[in-house]
PDB file of N, CA and C in Angstrom:
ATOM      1  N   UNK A   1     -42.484 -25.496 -25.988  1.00  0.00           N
ATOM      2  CA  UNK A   1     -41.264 -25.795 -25.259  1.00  0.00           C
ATOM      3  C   UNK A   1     -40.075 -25.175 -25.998  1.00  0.00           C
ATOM      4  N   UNK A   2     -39.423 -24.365 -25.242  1.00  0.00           N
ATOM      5  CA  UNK A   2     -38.201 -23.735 -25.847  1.00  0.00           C
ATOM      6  C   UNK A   2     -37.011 -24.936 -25.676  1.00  0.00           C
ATOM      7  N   UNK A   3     -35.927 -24.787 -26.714  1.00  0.00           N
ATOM      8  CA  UNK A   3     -34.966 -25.361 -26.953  1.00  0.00           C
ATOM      9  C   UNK A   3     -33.443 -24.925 -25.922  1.00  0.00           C
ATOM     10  N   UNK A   4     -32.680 -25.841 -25.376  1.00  0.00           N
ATOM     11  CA  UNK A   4     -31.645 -24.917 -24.822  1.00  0.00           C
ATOM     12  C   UNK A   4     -30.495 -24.228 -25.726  1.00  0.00           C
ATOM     13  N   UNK A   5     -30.438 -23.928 -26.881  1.00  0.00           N
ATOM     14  CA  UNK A   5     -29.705 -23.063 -27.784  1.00  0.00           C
ATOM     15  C   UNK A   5     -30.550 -22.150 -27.982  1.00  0.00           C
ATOM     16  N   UNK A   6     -32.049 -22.267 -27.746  1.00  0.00           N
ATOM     17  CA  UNK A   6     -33.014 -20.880 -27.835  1.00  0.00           C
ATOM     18  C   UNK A   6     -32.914 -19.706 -26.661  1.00  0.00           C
ATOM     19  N   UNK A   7     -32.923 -20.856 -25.561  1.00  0.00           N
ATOM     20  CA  UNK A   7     -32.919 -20.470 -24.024  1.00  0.00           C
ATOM     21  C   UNK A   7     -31.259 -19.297 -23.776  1.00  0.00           C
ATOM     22  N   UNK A   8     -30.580 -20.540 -24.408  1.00  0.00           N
ATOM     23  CA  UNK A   8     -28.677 -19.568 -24.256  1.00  0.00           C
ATOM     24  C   UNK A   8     -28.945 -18.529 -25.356  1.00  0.00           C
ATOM     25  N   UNK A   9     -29.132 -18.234 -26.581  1.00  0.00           N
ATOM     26  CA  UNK A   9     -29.758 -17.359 -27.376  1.00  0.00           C
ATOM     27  C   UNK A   9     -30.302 -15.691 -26.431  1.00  0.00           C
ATOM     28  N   UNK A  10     -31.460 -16.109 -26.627  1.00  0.00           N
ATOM     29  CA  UNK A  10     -32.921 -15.111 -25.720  1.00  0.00           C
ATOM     30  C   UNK A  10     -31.607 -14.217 -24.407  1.00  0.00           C
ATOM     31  N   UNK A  11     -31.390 -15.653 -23.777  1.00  0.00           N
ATOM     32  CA  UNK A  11     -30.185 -15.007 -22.277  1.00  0.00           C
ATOM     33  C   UNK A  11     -29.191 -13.882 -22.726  1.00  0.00           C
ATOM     34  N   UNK A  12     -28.133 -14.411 -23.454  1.00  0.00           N
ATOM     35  CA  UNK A  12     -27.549 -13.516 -24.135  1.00  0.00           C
ATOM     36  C   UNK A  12     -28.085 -12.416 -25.150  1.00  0.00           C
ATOM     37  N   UNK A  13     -28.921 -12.325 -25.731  1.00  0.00           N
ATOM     38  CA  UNK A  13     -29.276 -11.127 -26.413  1.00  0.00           C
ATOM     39  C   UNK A  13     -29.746 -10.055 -25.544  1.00  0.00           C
ATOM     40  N   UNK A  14     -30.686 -10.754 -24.014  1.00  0.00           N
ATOM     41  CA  UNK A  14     -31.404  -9.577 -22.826  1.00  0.00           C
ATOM     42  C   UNK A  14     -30.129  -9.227 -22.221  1.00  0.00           C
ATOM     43  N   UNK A  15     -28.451  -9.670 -22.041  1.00  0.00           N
ATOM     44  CA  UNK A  15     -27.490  -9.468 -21.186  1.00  0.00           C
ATOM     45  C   UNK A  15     -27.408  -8.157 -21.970  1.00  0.00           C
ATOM     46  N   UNK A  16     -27.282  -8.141 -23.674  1.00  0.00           N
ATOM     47  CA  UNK A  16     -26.772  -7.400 -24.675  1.00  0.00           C
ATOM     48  C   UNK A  16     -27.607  -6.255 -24.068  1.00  0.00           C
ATOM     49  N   UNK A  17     -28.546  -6.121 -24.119  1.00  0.00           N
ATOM     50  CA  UNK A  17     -29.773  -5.403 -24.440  1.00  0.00           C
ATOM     51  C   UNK A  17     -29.733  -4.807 -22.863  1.00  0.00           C
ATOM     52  N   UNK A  18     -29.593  -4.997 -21.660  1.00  0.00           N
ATOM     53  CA  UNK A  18     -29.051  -4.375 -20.600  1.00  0.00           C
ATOM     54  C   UNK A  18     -28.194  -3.944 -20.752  1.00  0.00           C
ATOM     55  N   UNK A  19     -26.807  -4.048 -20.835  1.00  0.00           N
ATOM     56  CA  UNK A  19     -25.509  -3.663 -20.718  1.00  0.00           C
ATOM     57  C   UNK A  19     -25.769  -2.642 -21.519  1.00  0.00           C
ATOM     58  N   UNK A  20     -26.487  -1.965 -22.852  1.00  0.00           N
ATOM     59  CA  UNK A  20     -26.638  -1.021 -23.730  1.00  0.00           C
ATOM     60  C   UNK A  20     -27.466   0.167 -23.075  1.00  0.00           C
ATOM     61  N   UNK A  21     -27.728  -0.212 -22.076  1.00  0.00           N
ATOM     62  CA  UNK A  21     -29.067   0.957 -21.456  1.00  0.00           C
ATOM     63  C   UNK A  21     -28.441   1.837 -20.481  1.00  0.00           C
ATOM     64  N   UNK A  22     -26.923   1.699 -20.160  1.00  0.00           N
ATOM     65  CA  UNK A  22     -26.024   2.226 -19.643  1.00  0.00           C
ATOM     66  C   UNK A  22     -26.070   2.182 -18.093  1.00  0.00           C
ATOM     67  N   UNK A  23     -27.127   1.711 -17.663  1.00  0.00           N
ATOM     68  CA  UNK A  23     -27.007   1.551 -16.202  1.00  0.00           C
ATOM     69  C   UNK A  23     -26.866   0.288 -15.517  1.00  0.00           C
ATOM     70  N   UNK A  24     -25.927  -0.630 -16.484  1.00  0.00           N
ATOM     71  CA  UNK A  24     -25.726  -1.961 -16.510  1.00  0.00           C
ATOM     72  C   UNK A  24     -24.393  -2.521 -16.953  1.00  0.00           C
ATOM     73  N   UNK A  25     -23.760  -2.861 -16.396  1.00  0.00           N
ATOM     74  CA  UNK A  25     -22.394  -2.990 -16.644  1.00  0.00           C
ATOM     75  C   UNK A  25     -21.707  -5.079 -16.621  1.00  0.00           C
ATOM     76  N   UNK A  26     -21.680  -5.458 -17.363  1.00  0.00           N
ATOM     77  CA  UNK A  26     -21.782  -7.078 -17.281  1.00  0.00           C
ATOM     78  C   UNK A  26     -19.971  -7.003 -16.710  1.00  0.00           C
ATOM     79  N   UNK A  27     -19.226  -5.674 -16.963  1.00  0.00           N
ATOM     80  CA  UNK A  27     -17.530  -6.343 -15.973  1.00  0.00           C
ATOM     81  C   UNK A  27     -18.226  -6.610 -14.664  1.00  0.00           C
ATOM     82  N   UNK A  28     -17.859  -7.537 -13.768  1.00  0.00           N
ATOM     83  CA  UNK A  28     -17.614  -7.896 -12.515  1.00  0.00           C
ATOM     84  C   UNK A  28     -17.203  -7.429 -11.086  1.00  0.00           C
ATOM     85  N   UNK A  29     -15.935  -6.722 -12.019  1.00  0.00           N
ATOM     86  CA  UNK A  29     -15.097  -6.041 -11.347  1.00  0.00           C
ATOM     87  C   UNK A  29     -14.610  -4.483 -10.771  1.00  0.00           C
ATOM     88  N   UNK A  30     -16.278  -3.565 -10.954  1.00  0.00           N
ATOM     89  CA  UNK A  30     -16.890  -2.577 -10.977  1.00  0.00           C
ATOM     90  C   UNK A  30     -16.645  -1.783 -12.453  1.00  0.00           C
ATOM     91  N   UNK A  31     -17.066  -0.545 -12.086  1.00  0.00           N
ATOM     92  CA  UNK A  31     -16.623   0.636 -13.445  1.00  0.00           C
ATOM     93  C   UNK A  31     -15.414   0.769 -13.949  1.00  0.00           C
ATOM     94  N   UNK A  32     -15.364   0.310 -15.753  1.00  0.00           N
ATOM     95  CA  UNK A  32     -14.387   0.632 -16.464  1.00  0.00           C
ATOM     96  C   UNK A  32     -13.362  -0.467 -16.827  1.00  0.00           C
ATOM     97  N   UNK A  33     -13.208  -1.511 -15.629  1.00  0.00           N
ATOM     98  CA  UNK A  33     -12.195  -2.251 -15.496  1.00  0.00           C
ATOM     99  C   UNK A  33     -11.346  -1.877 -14.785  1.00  0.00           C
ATOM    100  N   UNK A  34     -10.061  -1.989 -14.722  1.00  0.00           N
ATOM    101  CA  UNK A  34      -9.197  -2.068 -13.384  1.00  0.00           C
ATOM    102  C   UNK A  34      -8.663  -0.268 -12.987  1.00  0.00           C
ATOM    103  N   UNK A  35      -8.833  -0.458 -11.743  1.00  0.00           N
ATOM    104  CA  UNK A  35      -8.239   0.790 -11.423  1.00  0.00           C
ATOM    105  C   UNK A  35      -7.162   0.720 -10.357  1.00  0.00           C
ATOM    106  N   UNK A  36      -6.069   1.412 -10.665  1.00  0.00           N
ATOM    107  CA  UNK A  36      -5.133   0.900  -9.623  1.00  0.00           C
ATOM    108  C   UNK A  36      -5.624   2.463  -8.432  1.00  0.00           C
ATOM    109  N   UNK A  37      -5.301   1.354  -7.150  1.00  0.00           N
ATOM    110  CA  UNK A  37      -5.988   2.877  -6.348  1.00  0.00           C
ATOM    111  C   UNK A  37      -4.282   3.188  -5.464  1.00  0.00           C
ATOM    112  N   UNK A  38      -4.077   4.202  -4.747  1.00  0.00           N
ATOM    113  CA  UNK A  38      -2.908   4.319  -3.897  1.00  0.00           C
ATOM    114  C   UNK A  38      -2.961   3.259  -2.429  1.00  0.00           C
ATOM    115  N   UNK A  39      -1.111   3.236  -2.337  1.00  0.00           N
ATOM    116  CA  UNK A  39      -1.108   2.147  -1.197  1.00  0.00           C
ATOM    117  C   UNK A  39      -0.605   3.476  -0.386  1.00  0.00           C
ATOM    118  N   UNK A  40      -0.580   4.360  -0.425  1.00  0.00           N
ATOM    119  CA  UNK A  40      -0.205   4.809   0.649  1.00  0.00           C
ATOM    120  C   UNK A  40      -0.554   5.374   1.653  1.00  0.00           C
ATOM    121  N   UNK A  41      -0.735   4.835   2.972  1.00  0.00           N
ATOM    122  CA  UNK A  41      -1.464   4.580   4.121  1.00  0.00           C
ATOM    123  C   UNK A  41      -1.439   6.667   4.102  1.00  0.00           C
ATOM    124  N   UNK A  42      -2.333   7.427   4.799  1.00  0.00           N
ATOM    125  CA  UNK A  42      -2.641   8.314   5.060  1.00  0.00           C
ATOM    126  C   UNK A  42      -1.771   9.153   6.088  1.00  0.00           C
ATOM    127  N   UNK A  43      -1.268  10.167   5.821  1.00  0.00           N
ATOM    128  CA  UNK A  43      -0.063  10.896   6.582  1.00  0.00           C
ATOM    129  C   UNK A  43       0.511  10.393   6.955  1.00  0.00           C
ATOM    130  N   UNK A  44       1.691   9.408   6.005  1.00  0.00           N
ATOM    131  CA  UNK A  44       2.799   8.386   6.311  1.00  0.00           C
ATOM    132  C   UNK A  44       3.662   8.883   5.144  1.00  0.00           C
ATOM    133  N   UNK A  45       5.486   8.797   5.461  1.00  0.00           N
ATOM    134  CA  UNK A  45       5.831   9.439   4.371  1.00  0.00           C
ATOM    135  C   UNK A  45       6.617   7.829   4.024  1.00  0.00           C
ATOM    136  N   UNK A  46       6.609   7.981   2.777  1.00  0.00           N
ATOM    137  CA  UNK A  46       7.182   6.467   1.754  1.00  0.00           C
ATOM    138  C   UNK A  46       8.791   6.743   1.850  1.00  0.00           C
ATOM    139  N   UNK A  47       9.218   5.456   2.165  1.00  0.00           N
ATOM    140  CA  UNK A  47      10.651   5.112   2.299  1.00  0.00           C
ATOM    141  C   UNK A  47      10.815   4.281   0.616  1.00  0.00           C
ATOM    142  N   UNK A  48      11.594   4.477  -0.388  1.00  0.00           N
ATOM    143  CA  UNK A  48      12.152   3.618  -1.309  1.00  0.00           C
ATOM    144  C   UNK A  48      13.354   3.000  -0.773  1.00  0.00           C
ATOM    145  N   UNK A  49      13.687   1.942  -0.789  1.00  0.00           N
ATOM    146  CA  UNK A  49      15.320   1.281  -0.445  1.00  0.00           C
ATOM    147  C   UNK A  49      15.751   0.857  -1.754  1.00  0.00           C
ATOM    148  N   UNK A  50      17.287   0.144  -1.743  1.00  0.00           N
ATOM    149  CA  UNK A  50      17.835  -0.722  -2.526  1.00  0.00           C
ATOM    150  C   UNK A  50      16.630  -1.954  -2.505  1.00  0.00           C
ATOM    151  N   UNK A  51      17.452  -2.356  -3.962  1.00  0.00           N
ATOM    152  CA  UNK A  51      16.581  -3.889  -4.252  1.00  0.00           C
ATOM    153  C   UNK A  51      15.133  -4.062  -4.523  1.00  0.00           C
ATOM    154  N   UNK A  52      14.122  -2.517  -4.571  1.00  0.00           N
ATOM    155  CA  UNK A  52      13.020  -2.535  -4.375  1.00  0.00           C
ATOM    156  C   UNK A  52      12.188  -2.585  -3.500  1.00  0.00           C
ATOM    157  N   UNK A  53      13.351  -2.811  -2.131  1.00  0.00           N
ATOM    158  CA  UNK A  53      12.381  -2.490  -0.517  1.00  0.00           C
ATOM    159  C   UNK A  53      11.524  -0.961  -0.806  1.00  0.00           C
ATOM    160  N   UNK A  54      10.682  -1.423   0.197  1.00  0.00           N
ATOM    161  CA  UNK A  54      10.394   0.314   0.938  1.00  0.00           C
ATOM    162  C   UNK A  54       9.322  -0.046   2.260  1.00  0.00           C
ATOM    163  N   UNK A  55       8.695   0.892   2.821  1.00  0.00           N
ATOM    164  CA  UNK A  55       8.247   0.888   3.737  1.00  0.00           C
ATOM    165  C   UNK A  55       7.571   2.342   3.794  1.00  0.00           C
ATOM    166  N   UNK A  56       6.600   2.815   4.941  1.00  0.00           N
ATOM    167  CA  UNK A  56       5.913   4.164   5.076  1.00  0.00           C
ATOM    168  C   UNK A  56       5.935   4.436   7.085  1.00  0.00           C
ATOM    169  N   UNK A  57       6.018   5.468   7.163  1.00  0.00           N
ATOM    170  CA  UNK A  57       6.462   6.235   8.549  1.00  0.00           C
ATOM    171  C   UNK A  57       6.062   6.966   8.658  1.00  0.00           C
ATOM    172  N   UNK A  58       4.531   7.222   9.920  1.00  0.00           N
ATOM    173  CA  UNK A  58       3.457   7.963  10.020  1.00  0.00           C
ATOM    174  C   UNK A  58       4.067   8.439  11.352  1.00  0.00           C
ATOM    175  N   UNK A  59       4.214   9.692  11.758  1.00  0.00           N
ATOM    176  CA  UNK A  59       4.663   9.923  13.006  1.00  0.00           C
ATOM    177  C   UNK A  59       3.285  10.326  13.914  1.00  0.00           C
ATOM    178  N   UNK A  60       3.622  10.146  15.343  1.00  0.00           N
ATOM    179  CA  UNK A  60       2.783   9.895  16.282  1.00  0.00           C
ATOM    180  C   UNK A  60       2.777  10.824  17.380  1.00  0.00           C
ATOM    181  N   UNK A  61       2.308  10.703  18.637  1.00  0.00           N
ATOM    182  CA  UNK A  61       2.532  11.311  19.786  1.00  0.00           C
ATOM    183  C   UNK A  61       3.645  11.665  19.966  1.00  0.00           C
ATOM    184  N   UNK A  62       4.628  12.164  21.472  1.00  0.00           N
ATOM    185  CA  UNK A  62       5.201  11.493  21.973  1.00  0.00           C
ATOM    186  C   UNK A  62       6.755  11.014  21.323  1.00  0.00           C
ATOM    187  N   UNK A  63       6.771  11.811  20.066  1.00  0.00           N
ATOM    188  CA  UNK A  63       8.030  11.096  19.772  1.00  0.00           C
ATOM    189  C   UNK A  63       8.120   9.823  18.780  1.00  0.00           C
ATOM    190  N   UNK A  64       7.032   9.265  18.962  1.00  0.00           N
ATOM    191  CA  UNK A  64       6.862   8.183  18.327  1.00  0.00           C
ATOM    192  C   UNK A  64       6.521   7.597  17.056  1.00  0.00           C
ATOM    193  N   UNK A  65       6.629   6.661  16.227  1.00  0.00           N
ATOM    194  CA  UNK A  65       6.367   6.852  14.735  1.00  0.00           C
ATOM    195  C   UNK A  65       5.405   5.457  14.692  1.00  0.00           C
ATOM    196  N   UNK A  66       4.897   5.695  13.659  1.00  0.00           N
ATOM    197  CA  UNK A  66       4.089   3.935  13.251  1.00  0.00           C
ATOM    198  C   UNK A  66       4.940   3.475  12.099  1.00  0.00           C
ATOM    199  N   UNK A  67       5.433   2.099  11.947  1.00  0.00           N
ATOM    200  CA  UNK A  67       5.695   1.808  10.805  1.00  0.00           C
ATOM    201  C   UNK A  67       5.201   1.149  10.116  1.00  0.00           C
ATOM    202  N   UNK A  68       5.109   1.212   8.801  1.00  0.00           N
ATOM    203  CA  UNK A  68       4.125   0.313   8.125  1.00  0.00           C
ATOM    204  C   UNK A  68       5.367  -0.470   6.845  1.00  0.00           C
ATOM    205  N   UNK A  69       5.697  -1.458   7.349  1.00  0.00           N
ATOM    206  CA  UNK A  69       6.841  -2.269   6.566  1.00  0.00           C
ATOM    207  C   UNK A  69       5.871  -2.927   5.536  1.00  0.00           C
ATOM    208  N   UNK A  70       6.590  -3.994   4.554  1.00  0.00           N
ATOM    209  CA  UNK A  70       5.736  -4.787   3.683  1.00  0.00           C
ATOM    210  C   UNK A  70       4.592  -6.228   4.184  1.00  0.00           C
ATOM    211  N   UNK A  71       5.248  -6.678   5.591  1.00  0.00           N
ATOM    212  CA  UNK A  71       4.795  -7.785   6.300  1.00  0.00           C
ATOM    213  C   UNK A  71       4.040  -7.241   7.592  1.00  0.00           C
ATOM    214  N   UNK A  72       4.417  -6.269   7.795  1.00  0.00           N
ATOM    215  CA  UNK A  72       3.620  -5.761   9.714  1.00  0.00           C
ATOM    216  C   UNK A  72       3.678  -4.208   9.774  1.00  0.00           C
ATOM    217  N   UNK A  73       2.957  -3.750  10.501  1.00  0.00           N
ATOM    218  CA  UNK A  73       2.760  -2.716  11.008  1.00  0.00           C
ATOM    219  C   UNK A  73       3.032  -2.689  12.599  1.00  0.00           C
ATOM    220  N   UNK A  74       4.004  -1.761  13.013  1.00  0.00           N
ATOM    221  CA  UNK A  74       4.694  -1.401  14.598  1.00  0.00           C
ATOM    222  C   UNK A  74       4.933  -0.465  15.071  1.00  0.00           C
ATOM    223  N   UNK A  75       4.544   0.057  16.550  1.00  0.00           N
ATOM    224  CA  UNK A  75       4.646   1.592  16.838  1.00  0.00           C
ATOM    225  C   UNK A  75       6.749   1.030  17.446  1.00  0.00           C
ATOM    226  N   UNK A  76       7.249   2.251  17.059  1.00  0.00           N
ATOM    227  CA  UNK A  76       8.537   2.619  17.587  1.00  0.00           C
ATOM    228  C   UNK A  76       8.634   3.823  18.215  1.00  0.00           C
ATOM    229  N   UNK A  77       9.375   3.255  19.446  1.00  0.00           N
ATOM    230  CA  UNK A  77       9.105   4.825  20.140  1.00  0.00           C
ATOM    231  C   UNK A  77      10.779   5.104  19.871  1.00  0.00           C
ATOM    232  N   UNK A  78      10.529   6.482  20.335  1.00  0.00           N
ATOM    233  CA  UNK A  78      11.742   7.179  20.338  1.00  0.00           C
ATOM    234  C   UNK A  78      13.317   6.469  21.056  1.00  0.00           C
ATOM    235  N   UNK A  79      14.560   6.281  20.906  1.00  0.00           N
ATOM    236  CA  UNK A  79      15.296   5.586  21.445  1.00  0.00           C
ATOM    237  C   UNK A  79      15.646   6.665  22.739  1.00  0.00           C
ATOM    238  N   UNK A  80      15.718   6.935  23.754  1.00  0.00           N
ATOM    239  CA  UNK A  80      16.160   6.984  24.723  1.00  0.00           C
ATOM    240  C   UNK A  80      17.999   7.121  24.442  1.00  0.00           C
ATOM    241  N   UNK A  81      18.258   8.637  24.894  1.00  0.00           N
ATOM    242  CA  UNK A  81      19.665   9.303  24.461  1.00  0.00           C
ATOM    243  C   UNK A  81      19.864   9.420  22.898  1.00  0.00           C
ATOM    244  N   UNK A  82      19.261   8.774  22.310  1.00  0.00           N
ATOM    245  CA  UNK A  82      19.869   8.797  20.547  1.00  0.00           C
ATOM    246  C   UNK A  82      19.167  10.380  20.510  1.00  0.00           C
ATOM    247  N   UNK A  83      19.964  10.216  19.056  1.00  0.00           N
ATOM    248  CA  UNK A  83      19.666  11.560  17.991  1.00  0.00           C
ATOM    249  C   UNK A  83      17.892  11.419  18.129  1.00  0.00           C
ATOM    250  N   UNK A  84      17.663  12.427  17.161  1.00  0.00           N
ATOM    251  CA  UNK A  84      16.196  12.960  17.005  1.00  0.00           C
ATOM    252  C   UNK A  84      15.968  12.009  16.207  1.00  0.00           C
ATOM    253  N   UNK A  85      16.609  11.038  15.227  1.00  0.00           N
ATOM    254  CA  UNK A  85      15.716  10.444  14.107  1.00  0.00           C
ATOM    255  C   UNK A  85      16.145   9.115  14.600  1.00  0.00           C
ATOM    256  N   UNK A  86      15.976   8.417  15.927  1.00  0.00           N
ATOM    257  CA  UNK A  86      15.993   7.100  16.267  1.00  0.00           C
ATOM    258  C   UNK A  86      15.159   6.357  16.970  1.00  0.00           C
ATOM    259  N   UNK A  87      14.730   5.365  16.507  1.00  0.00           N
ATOM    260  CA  UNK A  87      13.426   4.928  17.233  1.00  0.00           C
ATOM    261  C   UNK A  87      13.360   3.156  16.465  1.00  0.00           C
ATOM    262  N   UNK A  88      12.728   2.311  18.059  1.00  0.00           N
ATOM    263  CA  UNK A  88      13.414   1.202  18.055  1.00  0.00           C
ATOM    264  C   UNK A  88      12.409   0.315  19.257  1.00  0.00           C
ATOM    265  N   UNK A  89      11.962  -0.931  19.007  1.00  0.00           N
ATOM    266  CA  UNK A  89      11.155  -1.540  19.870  1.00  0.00           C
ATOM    267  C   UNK A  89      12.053  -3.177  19.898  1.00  0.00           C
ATOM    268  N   UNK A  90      12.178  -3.587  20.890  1.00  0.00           N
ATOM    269  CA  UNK A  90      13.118  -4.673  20.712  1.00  0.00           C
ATOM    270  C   UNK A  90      14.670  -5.125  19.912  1.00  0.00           C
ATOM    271  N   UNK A  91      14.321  -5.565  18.615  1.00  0.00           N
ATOM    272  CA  UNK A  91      15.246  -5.693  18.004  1.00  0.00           C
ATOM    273  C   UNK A  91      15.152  -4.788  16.259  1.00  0.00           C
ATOM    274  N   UNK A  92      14.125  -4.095  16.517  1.00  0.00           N
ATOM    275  CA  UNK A  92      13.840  -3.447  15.153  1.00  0.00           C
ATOM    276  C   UNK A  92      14.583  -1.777  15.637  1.00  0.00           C
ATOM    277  N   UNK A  93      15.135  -1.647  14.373  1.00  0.00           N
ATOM    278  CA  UNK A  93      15.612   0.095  14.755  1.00  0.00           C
ATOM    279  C   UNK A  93      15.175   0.331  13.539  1.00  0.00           C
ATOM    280  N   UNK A  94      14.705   1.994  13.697  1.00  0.00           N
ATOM    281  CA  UNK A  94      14.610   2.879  12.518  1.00  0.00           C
ATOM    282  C   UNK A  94      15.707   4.290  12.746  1.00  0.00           C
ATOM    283  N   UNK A  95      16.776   4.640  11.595  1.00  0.00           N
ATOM    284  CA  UNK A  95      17.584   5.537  11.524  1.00  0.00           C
ATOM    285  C   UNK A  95      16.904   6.521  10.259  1.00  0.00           C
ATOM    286  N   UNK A  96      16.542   7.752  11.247  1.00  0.00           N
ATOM    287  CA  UNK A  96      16.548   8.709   9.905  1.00  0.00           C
ATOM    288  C   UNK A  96      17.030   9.681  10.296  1.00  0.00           C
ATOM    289  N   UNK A  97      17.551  10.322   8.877  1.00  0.00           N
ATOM    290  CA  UNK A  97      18.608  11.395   9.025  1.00  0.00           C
ATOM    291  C   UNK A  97      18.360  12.051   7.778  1.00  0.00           C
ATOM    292  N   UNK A  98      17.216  13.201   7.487  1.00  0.00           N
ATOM    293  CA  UNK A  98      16.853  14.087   6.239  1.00  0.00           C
ATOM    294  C   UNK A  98      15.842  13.496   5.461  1.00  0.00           C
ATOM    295  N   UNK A  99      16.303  13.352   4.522  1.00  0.00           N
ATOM    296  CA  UNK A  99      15.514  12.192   3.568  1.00  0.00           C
ATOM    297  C   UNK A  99      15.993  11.068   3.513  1.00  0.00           C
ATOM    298  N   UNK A 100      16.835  10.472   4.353  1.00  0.00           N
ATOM    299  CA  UNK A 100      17.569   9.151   4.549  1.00  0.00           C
ATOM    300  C   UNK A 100      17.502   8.047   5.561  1.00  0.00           C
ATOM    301  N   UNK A 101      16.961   6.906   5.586  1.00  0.00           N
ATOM    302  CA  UNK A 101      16.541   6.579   6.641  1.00  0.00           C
ATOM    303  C   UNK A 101      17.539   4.666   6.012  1.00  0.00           C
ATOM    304  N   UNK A 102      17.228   3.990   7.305  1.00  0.00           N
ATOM    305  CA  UNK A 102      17.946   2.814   7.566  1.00  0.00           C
ATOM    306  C   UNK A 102      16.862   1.919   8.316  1.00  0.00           C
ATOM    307  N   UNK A 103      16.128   0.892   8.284  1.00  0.00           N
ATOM    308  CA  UNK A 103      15.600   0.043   8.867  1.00  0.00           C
ATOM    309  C   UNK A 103      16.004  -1.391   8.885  1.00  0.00           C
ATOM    310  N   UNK A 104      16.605  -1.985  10.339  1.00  0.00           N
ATOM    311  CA  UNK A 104      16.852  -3.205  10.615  1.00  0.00           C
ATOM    312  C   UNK A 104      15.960  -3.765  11.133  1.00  0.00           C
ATOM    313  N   UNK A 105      15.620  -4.779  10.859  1.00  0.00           N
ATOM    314  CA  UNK A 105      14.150  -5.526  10.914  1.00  0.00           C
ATOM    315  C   UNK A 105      14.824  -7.539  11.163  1.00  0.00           C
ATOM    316  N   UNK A 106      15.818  -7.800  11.428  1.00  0.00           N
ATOM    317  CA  UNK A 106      16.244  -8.898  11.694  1.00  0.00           C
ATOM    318  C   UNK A 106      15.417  -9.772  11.335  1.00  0.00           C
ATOM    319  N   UNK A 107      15.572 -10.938  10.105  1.00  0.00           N
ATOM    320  CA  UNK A 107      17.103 -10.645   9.645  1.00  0.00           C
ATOM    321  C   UNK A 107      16.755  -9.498   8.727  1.00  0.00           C
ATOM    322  N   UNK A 108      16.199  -9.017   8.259  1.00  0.00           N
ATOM    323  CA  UNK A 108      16.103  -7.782   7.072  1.00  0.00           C
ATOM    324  C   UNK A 108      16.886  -6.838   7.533  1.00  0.00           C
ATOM    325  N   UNK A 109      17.354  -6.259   6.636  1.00  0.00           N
ATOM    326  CA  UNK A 109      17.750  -5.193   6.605  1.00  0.00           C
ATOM    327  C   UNK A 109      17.610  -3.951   5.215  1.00  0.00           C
ATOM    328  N   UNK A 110      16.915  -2.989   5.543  1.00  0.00           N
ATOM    329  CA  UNK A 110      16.491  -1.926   4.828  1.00  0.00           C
ATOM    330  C   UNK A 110      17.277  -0.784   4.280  1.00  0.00           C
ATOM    331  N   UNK A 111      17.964  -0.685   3.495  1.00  0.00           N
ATOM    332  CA  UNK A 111      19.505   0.129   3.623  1.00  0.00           C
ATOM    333  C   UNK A 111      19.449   1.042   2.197  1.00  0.00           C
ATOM    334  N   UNK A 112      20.144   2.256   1.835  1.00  0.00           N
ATOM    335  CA  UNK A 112      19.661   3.165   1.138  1.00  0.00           C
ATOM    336  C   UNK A 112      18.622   3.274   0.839  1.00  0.00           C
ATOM    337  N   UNK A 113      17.676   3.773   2.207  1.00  0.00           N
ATOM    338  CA  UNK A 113      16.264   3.919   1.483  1.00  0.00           C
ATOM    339  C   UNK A 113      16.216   5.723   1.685  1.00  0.00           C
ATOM    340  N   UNK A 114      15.475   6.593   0.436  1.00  0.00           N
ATOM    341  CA  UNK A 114      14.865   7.840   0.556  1.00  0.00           C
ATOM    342  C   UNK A 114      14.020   7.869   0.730  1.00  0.00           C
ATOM    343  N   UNK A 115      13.308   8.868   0.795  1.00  0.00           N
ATOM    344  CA  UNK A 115      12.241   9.643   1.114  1.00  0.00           C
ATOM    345  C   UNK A 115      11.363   9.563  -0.365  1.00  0.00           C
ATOM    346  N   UNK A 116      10.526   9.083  -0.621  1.00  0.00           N
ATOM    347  CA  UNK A 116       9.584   8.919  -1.790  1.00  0.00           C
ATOM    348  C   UNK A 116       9.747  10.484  -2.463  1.00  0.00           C
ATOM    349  N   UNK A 117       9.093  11.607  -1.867  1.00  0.00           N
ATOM    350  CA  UNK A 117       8.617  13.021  -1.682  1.00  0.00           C
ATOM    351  C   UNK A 117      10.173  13.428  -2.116  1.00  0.00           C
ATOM    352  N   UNK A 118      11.426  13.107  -1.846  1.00  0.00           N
ATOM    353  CA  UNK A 118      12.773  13.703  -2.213  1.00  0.00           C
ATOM    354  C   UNK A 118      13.037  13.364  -3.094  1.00  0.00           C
ATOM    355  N   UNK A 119      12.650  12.248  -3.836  1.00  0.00           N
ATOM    356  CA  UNK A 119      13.547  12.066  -5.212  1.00  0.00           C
ATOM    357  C   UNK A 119      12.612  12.570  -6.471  1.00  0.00           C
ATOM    358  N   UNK A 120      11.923  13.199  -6.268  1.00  0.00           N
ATOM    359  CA  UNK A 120      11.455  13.630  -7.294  1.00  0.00           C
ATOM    360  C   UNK A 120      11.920  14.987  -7.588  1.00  0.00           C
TER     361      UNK A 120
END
């Protein structure tokens, strides 16, 4: 009859003795430990704002853009008579103008935000 300090012993020395054979890894949390991967959604360009806002703006059909804010994702279509960089579904507007854009999101409001890709 084995002892349970023999039993926790034996366990831990075979964990040792795997993890050394290299095709065994005892982190949890896959290869290496942490990897930070990108948030940025796929042909969307990154808005930075004041205060640490931002947001990403994948354009669409039609005129139309997807937005991908910090809380929701929303198609905006083009505003009807506005400039080329306006687009707006209810009470949300998006203003862009170069690398400069404006998003009101009630109550939010998104204000000196650039173009990720411009300030570098």
């Amino acid at each position: 009859m084995i002892l349970q300090p023999a039993r926790t012993a034996l366990f831990a020395l075979g964990s040792i003795l795997l993890a050394g054979c290299g095709g065994y890894s005892l982190w949890p949390f896959g290869e290496g430990g942490a990897t930070e991967q990108s948030r940025r959604p796929a042909n969307a360009a990154e808005y930075r704002c004041a205060g640490g806002k931002g947001f990403f703006v994948r354009d669409l059909d039609a005129g139309a853009v997807w937005l991908i804010a910090p809380d929701r994702e929303i198609r905006l279509e083009k505003l009807p008579g506005a400039e080329s960089g306006r687009y707006g579904v209810g009470k949300v507007v998006l203003e862009i103008s170069g690398q400069n854009a404006t998003l009101l999101d009630p109550p939010a409001k998104f204000a000196g935000c650039k173009r990720a890709d411009a300030a570098r």
